[in-house]
Protein backbone atom coordinates (compact mmCIF):
# COMPACT_ATOMS: atom_id res chain seq x y z
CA UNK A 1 -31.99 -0.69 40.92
CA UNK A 2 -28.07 0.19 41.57
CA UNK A 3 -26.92 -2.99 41.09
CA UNK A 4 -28.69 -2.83 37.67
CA UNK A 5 -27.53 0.42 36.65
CA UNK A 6 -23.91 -0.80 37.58
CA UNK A 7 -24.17 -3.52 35.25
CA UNK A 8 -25.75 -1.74 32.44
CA UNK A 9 -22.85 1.14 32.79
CA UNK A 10 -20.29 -1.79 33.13
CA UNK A 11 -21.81 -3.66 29.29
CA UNK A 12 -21.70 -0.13 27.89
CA UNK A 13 -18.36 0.28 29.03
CA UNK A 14 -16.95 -3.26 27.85
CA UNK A 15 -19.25 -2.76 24.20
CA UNK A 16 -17.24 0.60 24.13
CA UNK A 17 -13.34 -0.73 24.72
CA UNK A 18 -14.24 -3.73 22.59
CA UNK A 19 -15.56 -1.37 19.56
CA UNK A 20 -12.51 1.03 19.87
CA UNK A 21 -10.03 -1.34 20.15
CA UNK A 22 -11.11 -3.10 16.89
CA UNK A 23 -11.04 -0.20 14.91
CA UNK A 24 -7.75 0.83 16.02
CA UNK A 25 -6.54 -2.82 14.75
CA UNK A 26 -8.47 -2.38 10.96
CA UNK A 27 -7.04 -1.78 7.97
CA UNK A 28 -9.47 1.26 7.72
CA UNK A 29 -7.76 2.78 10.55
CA UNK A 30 -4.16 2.36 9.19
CA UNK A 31 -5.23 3.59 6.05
CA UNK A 32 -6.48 6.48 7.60
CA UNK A 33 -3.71 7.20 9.73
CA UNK A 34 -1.01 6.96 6.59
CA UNK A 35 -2.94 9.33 4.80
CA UNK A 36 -3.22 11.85 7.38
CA UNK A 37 0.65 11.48 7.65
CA UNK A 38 1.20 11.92 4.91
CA UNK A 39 -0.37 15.26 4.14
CA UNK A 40 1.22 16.42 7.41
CA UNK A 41 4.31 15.60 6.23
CA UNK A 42 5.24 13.35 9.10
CA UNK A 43 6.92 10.05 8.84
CA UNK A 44 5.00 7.46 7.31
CA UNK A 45 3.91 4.19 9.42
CA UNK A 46 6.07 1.72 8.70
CA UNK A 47 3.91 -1.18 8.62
CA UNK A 48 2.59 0.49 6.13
CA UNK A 49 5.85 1.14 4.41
CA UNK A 50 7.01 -2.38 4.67
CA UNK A 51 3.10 -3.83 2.92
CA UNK A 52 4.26 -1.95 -0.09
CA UNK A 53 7.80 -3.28 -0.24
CA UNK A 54 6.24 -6.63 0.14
CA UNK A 55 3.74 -6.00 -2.44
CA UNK A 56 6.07 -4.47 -4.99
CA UNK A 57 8.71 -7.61 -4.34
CA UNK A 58 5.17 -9.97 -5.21
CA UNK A 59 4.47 -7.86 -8.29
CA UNK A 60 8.36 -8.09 -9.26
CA UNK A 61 8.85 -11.88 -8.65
CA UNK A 62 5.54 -11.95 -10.85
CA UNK A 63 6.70 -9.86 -13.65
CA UNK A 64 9.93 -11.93 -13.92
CA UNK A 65 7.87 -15.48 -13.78
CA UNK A 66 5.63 -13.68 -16.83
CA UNK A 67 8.73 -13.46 -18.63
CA UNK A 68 10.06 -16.23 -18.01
CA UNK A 69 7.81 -18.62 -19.05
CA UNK A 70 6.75 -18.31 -22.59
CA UNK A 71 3.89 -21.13 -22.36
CA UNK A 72 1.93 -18.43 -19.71
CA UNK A 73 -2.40 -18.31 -21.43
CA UNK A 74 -2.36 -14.71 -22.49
CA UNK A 75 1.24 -13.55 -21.91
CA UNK A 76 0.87 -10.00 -22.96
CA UNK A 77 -2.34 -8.93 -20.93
CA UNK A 78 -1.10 -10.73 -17.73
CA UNK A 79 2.26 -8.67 -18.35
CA UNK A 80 0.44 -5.68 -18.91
CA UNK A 81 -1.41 -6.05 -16.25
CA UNK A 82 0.86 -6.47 -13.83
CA UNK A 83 3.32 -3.49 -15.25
CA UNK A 84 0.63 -1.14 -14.35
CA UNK A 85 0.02 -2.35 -10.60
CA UNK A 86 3.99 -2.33 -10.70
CA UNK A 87 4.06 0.97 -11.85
CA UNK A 88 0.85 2.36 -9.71
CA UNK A 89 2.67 0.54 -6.25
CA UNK A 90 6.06 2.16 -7.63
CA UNK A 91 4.44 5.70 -7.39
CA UNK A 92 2.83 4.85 -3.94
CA UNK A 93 6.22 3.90 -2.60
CA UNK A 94 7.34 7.34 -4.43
CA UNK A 95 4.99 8.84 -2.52
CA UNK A 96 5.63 7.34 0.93
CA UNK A 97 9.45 8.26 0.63
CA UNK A 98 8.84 11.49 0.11
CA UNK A 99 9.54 11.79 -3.51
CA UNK A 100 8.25 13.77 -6.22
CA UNK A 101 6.30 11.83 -9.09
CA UNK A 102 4.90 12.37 -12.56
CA UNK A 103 0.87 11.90 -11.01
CA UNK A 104 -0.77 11.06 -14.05
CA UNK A 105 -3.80 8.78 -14.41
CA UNK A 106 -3.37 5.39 -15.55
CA UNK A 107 -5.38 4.39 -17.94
CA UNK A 108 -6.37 0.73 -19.75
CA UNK A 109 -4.03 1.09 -22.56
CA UNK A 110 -0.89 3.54 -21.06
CA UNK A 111 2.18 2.25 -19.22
CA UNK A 112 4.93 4.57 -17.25
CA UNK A 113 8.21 4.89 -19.31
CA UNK A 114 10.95 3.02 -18.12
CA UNK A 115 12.98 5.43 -17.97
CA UNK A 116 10.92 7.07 -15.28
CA UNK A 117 10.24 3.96 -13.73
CA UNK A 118 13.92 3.27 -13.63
CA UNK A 119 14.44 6.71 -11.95
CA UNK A 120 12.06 5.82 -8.92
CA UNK A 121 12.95 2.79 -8.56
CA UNK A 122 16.93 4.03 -8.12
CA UNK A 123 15.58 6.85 -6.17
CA UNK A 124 13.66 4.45 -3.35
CA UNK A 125 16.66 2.13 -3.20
CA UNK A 126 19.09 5.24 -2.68
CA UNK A 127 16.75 5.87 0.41
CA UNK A 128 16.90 2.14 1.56
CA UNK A 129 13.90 0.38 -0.02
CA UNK A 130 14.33 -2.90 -1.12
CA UNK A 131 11.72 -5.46 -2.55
């Protein structure tokens, strides 16, 4: 009976370590973590700081290649389409770095203004992002 109560507690155990550590690996978990953060005011992780400099440098490169190439199937949805993530990551960053943001909704048929889009995007680069 002790021998099969040992096992039983030792299964539990290893069920236990293996369920914990694979939520502390999820995305869930980071996501979590960044948003608690970032109401606390504490530094933001930077894994997740550096997946939304890589994202905005994909959405950039993307933008230009829109541009770029005049023979793209519908040129003006794609490039609306992929201001708005632009502008939607741009405010995340914002966000991250600590910055204050105009925080209103986007909708289907609004874009930011560039000149506010210019001014985060010169205000994350004066605190060291790059994409």
């Amino acid at each position: 009976m002790t021998w099969q109560l040992a096992c039983l507690t030792a299964s539990l155990a290893l069920v236990a370590t293996a369920a914990a550590r694979a939520w502390l690996r999820s995305g869930a978990h980071r996501d979590a973590v960044a948003r608690r953060a970032v109401r606390r005011g504490a530094v933001t992780d930077p894994l997740v700081t550096l997946t939304v400099q890589v994202r905005l440098g994909e959405l950039a490169r993307e933008l230009r290649a829109i541009d770029d190439d005049p023979q793209v199937y519908a040129r003006a949805h794609h490039a609306r389409a992929a201001q708005g993530a632009y502008d939607a990551l741009l405010r995340e960053a914002c966000r991250l770095a600590g910055l204050s943001v105009v925080d209103l909704p986007m909708r289907a048929g609004e874009r930011a203004e560039s000149a506010e889009r210019l001014r985060e995007e010169l205000e994350l680069s004066s605190r060291g992002w790059s994409w």
